[in-house]
C-alpha atoms as a PDB file:
ATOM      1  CA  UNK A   1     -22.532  -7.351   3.326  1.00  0.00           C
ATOM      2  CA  UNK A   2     -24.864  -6.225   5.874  1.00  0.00           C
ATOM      3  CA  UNK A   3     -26.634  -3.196   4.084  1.00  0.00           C
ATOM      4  CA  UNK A   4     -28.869  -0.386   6.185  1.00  0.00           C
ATOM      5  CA  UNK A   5     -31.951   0.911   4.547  1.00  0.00           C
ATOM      6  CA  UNK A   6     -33.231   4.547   6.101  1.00  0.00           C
ATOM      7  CA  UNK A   7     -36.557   4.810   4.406  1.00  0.00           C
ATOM      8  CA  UNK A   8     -39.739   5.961   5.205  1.00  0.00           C
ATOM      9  CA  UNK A   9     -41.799   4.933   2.387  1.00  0.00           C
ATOM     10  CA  UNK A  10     -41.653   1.310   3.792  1.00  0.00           C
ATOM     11  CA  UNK A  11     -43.444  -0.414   0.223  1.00  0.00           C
ATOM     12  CA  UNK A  12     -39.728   0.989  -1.307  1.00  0.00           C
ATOM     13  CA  UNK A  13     -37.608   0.262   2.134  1.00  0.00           C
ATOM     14  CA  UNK A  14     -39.146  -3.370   1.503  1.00  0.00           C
ATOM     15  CA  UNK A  15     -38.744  -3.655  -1.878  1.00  0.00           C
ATOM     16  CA  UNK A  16     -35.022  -2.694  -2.183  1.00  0.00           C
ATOM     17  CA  UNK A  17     -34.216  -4.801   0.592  1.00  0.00           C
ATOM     18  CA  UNK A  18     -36.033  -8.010  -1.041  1.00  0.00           C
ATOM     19  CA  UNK A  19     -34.060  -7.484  -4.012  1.00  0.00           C
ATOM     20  CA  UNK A  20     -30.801  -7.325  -2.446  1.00  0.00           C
ATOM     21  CA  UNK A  21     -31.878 -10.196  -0.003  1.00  0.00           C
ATOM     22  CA  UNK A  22     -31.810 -12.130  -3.501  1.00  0.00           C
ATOM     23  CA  UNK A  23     -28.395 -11.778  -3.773  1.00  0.00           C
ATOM     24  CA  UNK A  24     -26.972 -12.503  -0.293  1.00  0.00           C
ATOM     25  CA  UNK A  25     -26.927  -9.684   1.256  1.00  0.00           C
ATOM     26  CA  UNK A  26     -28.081  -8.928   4.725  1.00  0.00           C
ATOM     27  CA  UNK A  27     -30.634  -5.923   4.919  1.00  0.00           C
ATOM     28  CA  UNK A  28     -32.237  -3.882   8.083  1.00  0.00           C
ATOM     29  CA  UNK A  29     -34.383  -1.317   7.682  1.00  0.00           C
ATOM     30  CA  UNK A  30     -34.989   1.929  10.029  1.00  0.00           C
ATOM     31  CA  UNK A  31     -38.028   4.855   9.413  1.00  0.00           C
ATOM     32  CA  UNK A  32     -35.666   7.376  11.056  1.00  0.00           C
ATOM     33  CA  UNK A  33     -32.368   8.670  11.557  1.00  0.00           C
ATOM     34  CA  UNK A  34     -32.737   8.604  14.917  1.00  0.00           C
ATOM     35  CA  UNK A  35     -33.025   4.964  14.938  1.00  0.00           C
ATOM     36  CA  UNK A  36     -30.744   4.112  12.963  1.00  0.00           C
ATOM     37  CA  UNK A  37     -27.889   5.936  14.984  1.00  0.00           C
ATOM     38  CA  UNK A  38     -28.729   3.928  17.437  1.00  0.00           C
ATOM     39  CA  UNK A  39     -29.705   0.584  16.899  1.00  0.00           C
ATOM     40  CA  UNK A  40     -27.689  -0.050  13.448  1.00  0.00           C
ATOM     41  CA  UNK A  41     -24.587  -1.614  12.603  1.00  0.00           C
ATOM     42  CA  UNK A  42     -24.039  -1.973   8.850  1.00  0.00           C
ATOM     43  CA  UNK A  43     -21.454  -1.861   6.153  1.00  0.00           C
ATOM     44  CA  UNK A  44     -23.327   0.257   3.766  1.00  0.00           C
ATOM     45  CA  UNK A  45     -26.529   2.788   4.484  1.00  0.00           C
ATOM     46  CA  UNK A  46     -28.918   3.449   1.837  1.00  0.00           C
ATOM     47  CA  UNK A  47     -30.185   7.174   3.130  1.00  0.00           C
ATOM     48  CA  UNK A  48     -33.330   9.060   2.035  1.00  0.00           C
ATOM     49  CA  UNK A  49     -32.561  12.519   2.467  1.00  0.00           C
ATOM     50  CA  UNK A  50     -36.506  13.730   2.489  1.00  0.00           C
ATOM     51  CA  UNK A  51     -37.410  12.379   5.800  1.00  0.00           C
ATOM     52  CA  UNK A  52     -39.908  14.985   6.651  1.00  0.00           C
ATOM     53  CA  UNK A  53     -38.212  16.787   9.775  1.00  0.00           C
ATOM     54  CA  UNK A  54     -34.951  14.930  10.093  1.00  0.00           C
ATOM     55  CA  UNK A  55     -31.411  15.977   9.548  1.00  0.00           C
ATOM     56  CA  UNK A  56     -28.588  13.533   7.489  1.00  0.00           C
ATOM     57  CA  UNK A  57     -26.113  15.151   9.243  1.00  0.00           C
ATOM     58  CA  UNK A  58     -25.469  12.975  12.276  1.00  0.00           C
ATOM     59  CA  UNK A  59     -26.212   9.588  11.105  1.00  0.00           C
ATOM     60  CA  UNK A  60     -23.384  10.804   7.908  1.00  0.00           C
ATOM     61  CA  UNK A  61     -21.027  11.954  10.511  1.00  0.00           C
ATOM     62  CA  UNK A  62     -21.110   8.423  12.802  1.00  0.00           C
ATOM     63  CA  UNK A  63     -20.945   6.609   9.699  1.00  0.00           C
ATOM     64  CA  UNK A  64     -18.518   8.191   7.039  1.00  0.00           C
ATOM     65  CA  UNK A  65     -15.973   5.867   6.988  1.00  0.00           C
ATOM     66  CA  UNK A  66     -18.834   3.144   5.868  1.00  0.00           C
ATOM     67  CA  UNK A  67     -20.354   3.577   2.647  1.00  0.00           C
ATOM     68  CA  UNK A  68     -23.188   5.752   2.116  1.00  0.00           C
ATOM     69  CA  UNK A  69     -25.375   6.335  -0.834  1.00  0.00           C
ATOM     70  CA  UNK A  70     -28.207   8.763  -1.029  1.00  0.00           C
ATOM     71  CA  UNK A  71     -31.351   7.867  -2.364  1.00  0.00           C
ATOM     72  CA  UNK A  72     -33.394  11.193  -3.392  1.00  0.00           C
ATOM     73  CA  UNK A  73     -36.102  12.348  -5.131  1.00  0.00           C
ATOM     74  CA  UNK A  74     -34.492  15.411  -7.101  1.00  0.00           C
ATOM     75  CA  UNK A  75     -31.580  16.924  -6.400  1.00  0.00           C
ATOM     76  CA  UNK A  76     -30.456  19.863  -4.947  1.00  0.00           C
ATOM     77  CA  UNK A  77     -28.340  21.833  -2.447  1.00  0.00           C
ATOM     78  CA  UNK A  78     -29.889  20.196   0.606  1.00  0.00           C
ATOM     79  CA  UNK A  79     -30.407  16.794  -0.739  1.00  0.00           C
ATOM     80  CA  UNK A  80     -27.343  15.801  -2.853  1.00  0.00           C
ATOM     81  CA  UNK A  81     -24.748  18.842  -2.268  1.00  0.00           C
ATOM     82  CA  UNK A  82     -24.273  19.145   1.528  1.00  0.00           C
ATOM     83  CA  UNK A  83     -24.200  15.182   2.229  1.00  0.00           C
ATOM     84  CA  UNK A  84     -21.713  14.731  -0.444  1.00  0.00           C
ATOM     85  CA  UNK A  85     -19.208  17.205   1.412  1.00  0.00           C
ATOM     86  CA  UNK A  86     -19.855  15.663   4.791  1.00  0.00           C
ATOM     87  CA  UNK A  87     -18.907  12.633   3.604  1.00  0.00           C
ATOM     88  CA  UNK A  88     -21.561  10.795   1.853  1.00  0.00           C
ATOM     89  CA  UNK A  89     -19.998   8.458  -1.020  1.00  0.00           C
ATOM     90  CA  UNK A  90     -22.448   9.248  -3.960  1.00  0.00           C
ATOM     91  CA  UNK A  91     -26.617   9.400  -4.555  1.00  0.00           C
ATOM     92  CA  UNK A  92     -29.270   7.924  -6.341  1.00  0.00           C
ATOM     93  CA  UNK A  93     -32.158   9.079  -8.074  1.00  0.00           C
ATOM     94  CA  UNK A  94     -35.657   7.615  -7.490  1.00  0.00           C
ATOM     95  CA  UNK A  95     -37.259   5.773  -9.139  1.00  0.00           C
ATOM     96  CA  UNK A  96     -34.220   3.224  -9.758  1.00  0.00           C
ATOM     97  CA  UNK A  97     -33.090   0.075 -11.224  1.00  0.00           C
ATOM     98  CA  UNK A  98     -31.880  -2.226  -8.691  1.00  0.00           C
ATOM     99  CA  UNK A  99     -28.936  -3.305 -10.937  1.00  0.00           C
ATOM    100  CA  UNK A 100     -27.540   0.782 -10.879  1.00  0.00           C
ATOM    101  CA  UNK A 101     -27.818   0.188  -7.004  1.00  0.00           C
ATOM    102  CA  UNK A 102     -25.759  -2.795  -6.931  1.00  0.00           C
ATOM    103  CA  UNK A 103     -23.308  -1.713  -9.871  1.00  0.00           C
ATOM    104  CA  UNK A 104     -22.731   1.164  -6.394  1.00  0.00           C
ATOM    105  CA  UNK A 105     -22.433  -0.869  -3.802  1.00  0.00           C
ATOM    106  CA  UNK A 106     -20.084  -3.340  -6.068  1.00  0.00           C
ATOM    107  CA  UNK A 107     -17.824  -0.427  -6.721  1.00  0.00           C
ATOM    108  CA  UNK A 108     -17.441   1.303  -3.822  1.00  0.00           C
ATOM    109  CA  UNK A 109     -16.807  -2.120  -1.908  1.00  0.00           C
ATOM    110  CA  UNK A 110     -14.136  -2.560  -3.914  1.00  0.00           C
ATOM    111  CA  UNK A 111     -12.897   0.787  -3.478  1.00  0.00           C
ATOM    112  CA  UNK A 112     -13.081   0.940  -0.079  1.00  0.00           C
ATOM    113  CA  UNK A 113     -11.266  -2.690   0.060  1.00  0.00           C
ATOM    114  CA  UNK A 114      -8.550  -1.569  -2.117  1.00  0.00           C
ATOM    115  CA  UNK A 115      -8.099   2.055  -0.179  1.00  0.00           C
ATOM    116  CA  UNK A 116      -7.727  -0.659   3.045  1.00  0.00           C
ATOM    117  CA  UNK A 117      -5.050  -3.262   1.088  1.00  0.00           C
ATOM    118  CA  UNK A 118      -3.090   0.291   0.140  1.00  0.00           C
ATOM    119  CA  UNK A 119      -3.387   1.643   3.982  1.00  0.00           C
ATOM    120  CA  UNK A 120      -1.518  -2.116   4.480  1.00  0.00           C
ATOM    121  CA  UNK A 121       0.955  -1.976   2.272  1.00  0.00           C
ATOM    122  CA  UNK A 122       2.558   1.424   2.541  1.00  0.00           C
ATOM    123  CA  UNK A 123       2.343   0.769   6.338  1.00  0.00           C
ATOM    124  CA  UNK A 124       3.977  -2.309   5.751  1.00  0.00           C
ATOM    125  CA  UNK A 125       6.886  -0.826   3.282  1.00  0.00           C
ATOM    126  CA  UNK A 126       7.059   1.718   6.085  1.00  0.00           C
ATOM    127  CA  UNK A 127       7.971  -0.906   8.663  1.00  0.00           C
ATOM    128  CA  UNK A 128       9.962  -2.831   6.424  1.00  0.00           C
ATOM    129  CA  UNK A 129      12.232   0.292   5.551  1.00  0.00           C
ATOM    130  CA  UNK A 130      12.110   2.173   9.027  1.00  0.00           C
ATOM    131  CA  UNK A 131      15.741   0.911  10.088  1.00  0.00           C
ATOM    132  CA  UNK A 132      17.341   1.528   6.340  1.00  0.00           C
ATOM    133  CA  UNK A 133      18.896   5.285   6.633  1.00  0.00           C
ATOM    134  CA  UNK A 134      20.471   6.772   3.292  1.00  0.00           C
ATOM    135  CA  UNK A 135      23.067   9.995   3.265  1.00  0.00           C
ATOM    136  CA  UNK A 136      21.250  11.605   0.641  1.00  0.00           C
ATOM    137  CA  UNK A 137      18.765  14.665   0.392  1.00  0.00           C
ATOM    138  CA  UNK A 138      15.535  13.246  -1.367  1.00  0.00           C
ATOM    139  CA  UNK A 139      14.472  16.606  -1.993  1.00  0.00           C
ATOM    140  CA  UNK A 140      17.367  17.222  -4.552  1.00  0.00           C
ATOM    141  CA  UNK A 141      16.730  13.818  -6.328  1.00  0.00           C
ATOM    142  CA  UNK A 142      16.078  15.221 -10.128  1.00  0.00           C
ATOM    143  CA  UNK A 143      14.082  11.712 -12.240  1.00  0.00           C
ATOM    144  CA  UNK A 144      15.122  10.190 -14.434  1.00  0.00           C
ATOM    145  CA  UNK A 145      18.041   8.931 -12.388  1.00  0.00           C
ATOM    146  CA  UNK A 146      19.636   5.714 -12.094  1.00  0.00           C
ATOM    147  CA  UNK A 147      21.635   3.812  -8.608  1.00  0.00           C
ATOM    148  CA  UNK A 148      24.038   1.970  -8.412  1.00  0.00           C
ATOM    149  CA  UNK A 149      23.808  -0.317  -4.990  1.00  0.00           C
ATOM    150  CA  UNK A 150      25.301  -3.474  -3.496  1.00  0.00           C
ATOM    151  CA  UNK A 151      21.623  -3.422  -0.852  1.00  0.00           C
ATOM    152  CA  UNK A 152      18.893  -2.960  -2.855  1.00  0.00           C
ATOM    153  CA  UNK A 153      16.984  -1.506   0.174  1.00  0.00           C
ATOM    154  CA  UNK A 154      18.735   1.844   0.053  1.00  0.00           C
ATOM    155  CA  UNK A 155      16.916   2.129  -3.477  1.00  0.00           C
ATOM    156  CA  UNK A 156      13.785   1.178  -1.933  1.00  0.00           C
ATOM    157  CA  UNK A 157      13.888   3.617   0.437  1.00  0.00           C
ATOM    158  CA  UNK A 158      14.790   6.539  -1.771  1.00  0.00           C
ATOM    159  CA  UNK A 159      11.885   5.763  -4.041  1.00  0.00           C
ATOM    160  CA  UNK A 160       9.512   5.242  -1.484  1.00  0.00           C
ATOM    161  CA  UNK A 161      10.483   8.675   0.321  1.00  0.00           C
ATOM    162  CA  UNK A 162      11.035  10.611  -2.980  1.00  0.00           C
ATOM    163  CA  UNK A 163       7.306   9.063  -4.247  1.00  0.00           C
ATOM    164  CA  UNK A 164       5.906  10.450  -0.640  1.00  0.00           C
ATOM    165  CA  UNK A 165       7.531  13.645  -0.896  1.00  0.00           C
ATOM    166  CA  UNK A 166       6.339  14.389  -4.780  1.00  0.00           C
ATOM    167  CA  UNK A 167       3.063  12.221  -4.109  1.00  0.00           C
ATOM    168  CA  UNK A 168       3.431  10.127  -6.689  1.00  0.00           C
ATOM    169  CA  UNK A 169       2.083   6.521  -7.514  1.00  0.00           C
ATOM    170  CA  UNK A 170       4.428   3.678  -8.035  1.00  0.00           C
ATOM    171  CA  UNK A 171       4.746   1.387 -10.401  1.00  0.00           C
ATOM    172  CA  UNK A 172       7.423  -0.969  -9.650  1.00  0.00           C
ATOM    173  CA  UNK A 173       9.254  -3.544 -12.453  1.00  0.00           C
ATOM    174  CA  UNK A 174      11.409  -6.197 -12.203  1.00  0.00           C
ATOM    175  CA  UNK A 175      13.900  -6.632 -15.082  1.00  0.00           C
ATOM    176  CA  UNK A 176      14.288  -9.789 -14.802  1.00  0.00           C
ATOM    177  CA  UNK A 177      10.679 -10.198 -15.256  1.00  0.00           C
ATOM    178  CA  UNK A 178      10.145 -11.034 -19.196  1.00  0.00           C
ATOM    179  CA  UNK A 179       7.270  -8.960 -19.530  1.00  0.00           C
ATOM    180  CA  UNK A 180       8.836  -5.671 -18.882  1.00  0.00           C
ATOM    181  CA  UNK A 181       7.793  -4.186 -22.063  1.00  0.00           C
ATOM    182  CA  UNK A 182       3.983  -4.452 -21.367  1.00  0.00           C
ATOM    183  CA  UNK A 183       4.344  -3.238 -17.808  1.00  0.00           C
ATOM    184  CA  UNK A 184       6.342  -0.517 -19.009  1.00  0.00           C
ATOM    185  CA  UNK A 185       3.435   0.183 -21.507  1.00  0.00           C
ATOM    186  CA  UNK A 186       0.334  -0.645 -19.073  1.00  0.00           C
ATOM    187  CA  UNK A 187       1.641   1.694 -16.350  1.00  0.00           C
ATOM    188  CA  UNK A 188      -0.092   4.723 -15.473  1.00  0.00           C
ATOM    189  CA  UNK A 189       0.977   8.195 -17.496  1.00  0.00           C
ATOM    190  CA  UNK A 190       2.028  10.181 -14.346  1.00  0.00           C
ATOM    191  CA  UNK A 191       2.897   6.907 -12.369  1.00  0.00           C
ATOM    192  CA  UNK A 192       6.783   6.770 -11.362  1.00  0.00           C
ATOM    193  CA  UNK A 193       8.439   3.707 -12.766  1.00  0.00           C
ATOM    194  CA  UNK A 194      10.546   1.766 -10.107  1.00  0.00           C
ATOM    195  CA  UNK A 195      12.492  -0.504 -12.463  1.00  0.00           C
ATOM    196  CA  UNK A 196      15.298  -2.791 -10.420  1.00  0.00           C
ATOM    197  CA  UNK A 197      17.560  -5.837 -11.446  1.00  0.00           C
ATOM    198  CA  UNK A 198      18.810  -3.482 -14.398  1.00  0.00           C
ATOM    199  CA  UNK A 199      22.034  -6.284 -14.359  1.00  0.00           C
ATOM    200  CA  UNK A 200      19.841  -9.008 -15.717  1.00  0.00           C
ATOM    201  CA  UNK A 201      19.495  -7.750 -18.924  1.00  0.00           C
ATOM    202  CA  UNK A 202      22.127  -8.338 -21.501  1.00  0.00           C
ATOM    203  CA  UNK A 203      23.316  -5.324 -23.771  1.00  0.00           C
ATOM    204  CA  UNK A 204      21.148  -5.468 -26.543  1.00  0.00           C
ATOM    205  CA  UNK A 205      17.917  -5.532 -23.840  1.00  0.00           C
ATOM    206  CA  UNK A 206      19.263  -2.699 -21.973  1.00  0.00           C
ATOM    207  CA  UNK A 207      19.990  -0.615 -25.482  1.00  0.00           C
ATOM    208  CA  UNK A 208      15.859  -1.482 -26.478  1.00  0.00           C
ATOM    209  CA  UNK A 209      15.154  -0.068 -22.673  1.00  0.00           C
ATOM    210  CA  UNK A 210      16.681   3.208 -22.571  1.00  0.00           C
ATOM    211  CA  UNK A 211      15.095   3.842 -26.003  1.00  0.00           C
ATOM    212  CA  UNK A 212      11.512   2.095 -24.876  1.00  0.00           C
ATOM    213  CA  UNK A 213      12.165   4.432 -21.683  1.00  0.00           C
ATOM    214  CA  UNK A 214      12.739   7.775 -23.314  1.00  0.00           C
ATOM    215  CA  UNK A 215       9.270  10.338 -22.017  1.00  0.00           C
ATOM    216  CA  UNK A 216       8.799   7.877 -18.956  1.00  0.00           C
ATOM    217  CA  UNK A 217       9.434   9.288 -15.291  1.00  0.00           C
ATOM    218  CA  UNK A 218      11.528   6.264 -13.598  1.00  0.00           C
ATOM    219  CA  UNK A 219      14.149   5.551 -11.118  1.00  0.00           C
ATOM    220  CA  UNK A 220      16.732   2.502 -12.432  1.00  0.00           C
ATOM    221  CA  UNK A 221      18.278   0.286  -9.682  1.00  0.00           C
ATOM    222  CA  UNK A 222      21.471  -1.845 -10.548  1.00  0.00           C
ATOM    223  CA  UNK A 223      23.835  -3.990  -8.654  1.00  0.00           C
ATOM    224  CA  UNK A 224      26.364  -3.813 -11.477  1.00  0.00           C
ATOM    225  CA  UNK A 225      28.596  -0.840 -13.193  1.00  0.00           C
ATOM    226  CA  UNK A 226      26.800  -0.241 -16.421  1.00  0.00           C
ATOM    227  CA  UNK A 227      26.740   2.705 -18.544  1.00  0.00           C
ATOM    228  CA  UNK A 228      23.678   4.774 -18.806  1.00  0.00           C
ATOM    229  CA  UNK A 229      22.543   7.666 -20.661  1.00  0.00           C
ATOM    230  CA  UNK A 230      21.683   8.884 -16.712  1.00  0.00           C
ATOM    231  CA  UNK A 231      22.783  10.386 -14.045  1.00  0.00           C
ATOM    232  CA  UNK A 232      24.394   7.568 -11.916  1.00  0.00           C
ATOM    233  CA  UNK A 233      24.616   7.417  -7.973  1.00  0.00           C
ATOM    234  CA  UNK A 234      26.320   5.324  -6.125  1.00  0.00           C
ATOM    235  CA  UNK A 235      24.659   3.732  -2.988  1.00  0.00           C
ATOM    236  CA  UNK A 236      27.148   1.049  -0.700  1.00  0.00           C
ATOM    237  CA  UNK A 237      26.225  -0.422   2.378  1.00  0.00           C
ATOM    238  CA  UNK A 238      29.478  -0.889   4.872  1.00  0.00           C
ATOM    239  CA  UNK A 239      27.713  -4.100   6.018  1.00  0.00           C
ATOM    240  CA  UNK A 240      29.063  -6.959   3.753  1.00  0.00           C
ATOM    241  CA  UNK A 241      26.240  -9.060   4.984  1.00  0.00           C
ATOM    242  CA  UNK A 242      23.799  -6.852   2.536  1.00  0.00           C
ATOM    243  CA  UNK A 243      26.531  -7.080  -0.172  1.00  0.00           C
ATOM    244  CA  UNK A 244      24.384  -8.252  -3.308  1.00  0.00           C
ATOM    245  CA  UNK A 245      27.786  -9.333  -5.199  1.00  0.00           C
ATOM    246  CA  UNK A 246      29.359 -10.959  -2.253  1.00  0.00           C
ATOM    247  CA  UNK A 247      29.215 -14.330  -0.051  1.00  0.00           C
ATOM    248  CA  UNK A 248      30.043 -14.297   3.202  1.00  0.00           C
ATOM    249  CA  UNK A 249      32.331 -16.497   4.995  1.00  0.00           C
ATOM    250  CA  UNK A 250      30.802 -18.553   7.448  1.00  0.00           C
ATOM    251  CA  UNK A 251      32.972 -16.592   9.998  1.00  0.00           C
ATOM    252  CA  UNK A 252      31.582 -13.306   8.554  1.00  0.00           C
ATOM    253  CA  UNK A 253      28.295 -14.663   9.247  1.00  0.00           C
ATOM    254  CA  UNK A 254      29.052 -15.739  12.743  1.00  0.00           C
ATOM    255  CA  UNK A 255      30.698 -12.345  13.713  1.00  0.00           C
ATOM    256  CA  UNK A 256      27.849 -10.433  12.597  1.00  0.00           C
ATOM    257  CA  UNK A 257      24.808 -12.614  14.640  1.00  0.00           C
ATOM    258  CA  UNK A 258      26.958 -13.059  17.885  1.00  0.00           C
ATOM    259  CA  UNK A 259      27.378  -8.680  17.287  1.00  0.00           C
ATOM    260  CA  UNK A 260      23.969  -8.230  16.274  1.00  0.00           C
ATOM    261  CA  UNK A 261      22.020 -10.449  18.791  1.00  0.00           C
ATOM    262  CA  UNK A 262      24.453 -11.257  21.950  1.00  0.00           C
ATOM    263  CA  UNK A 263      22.453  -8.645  23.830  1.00  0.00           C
ATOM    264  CA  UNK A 264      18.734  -9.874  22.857  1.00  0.00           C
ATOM    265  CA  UNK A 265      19.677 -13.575  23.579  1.00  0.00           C
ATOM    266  CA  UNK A 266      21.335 -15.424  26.468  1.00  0.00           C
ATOM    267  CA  UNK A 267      23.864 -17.531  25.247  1.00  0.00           C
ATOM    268  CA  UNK A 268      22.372 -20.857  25.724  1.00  0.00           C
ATOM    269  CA  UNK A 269      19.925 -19.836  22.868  1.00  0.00           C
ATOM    270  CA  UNK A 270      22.520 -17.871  20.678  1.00  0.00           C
ATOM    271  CA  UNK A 271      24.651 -20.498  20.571  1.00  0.00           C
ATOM    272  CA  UNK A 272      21.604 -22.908  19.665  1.00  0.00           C
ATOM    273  CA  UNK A 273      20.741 -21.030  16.746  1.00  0.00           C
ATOM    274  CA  UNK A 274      23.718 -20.937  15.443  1.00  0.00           C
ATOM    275  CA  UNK A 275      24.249 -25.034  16.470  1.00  0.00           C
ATOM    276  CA  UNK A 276      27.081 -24.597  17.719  1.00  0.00           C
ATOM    277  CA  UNK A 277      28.009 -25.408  21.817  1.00  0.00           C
ATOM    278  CA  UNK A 278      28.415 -22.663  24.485  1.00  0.00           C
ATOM    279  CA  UNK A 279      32.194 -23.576  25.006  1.00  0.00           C
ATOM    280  CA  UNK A 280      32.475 -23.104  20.992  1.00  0.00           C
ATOM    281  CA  UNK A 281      30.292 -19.872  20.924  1.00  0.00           C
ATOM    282  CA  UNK A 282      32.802 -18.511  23.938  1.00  0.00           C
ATOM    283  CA  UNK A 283      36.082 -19.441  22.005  1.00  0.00           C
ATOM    284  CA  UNK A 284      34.602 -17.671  19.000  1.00  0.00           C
ATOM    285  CA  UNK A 285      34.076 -14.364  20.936  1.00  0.00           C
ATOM    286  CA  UNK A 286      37.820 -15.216  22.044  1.00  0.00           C
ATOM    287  CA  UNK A 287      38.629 -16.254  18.420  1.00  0.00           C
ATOM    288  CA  UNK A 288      36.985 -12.864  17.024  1.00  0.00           C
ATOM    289  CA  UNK A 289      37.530  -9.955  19.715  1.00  0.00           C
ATOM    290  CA  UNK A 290      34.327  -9.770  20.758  1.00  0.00           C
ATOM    291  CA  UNK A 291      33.002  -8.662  24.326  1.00  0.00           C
ATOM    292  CA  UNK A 292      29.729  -9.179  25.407  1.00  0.00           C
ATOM    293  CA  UNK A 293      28.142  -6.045  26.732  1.00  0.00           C
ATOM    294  CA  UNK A 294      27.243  -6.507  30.206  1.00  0.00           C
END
């Protein structure tokens, strides 16, 4: 990491910046604010808030989504209190061990990478789920509660929405999984458990869940009728080609990619990615009653 000292004791700036030199990192240092606002570019800044005559407050507010730490020489309102709330990440008391600095930086890296991977994901589930709309009001959605679906999506996106709305973390388990029972246990107290593939599990495993489950906040997702000590909903999908339980026919299959993609492909390529001829892909509209939209 490339780490930005603001010191002006420069025996300490040089000092701390050796040290961390030692272990890789890459380390400029600045006398001022001022300078530093201008001429630096770093991913974490190492700020003395006693610089005689300068103010924290616009080097914080250009760099608050980096990490800062404070370093200070007692704390109080002006040093420690105010930065915090404008968006400094913690603080330091001098004199200091080098190893509490770096035990800091370490964690608040890996914060700020896993904040980041999280940002990813939910904007990724987001995507994923955009197109998948469900005829039910999350709002009213009393856990525990269990679905029964033939698209496991629609349970996805009633857990994702109902986690949003209640702003709750989630900790998602496979059934099928083996090691259910120490997920189960591991998870976080006010997590809510997301536990699908309830179908895989033969009686006697489902009797030891719903007793391993009882004082846990969860939402059960099944693709087979199975009695449950819960309140059951029922989730279909029209479209057969989501149909968990069900194979398609190959002309199922065709029917619904000449419908789904005759208007984002000219037929030359359709009928390549299917590999079948143009002459065969025309007979099939024929064949099927289907009428490309002009």
């Amino acid at each position: 990491m490339k780490i930005v000292i603001i010191e002006n004791e420069l025996y300490l700036a040089q000092s701390i910046a050796a040290k961390l030199q030692e272990v890789g990192h890459t380390v400029a240092i600045y006398s001022s604010i001022k300078e530093a606002i201008r001429g630096s570019n770093g991913d974490v800044y190492l700020l003395s808030t006693t610089i005689p005559g300068q103010n924290c407050t616009p080097l914080i507010t250009k760099f608050k989504e980096k990490i800062i730490i404070l370093m200070v020489n007692y704390i109080n309102n002006d040093t420690v209190g105010i930065p915090l709330q404008q968006g400094a990440n913690d603080y330091i008391l001098k004199p200091f061990m080098i190893e509490e600095l770096r035990r800091k930086i370490d964690h608040y890296q890996e914060y700020k990478n896993l904040k980041e991977q999280n940002r990813l994901f939910l904007d990724y589930t987001e995507n994923l789920l955009k197109d998948i709309t469900v005829n039910l009001q999350i709002e009213k959605i009393q856990t525990p509660i269990a679905f029964l679906t033939n698209y496991s999506k629609l349970v996805d996106k009633i857990v994702f929405s109902y986690a949003s709305l209640h702003r709750k973390h989630i900790t998602f388990i496979s059934l099928a999984d083996k090691e259910w029972r120490e997920k189960i246990a591991s998870s976080a107290e006010d997590s809510l458990l997301y536990l699908s593939e309830l179908q895989t599990l033969k009686k006697g495993e489902r009797e030891q869940l719903f007793e391993y489950l009882k004082g846990y906040d969860f939402i059960l997702s099944t693709t087979s009728e199975i009695e449950m000590p819960y309140n059951v909903i029922k989730l279909k999908s029209e479209n057969r080609l989501y149909d968990e339980d069900e194979i398609l026919t190959v002309d199922d299959y065709v029917k619904y990619i000449v419908n789904s993609f005759q208007s984002k492909y000219p037929d030359t390529e359709l009928s390549k990615k299917l590999g079948i001829s143009r002459k065969s892909l025309w007979e099939k509209r024929k064949k099927y009653g289907i009428f490309k939209q002009k």
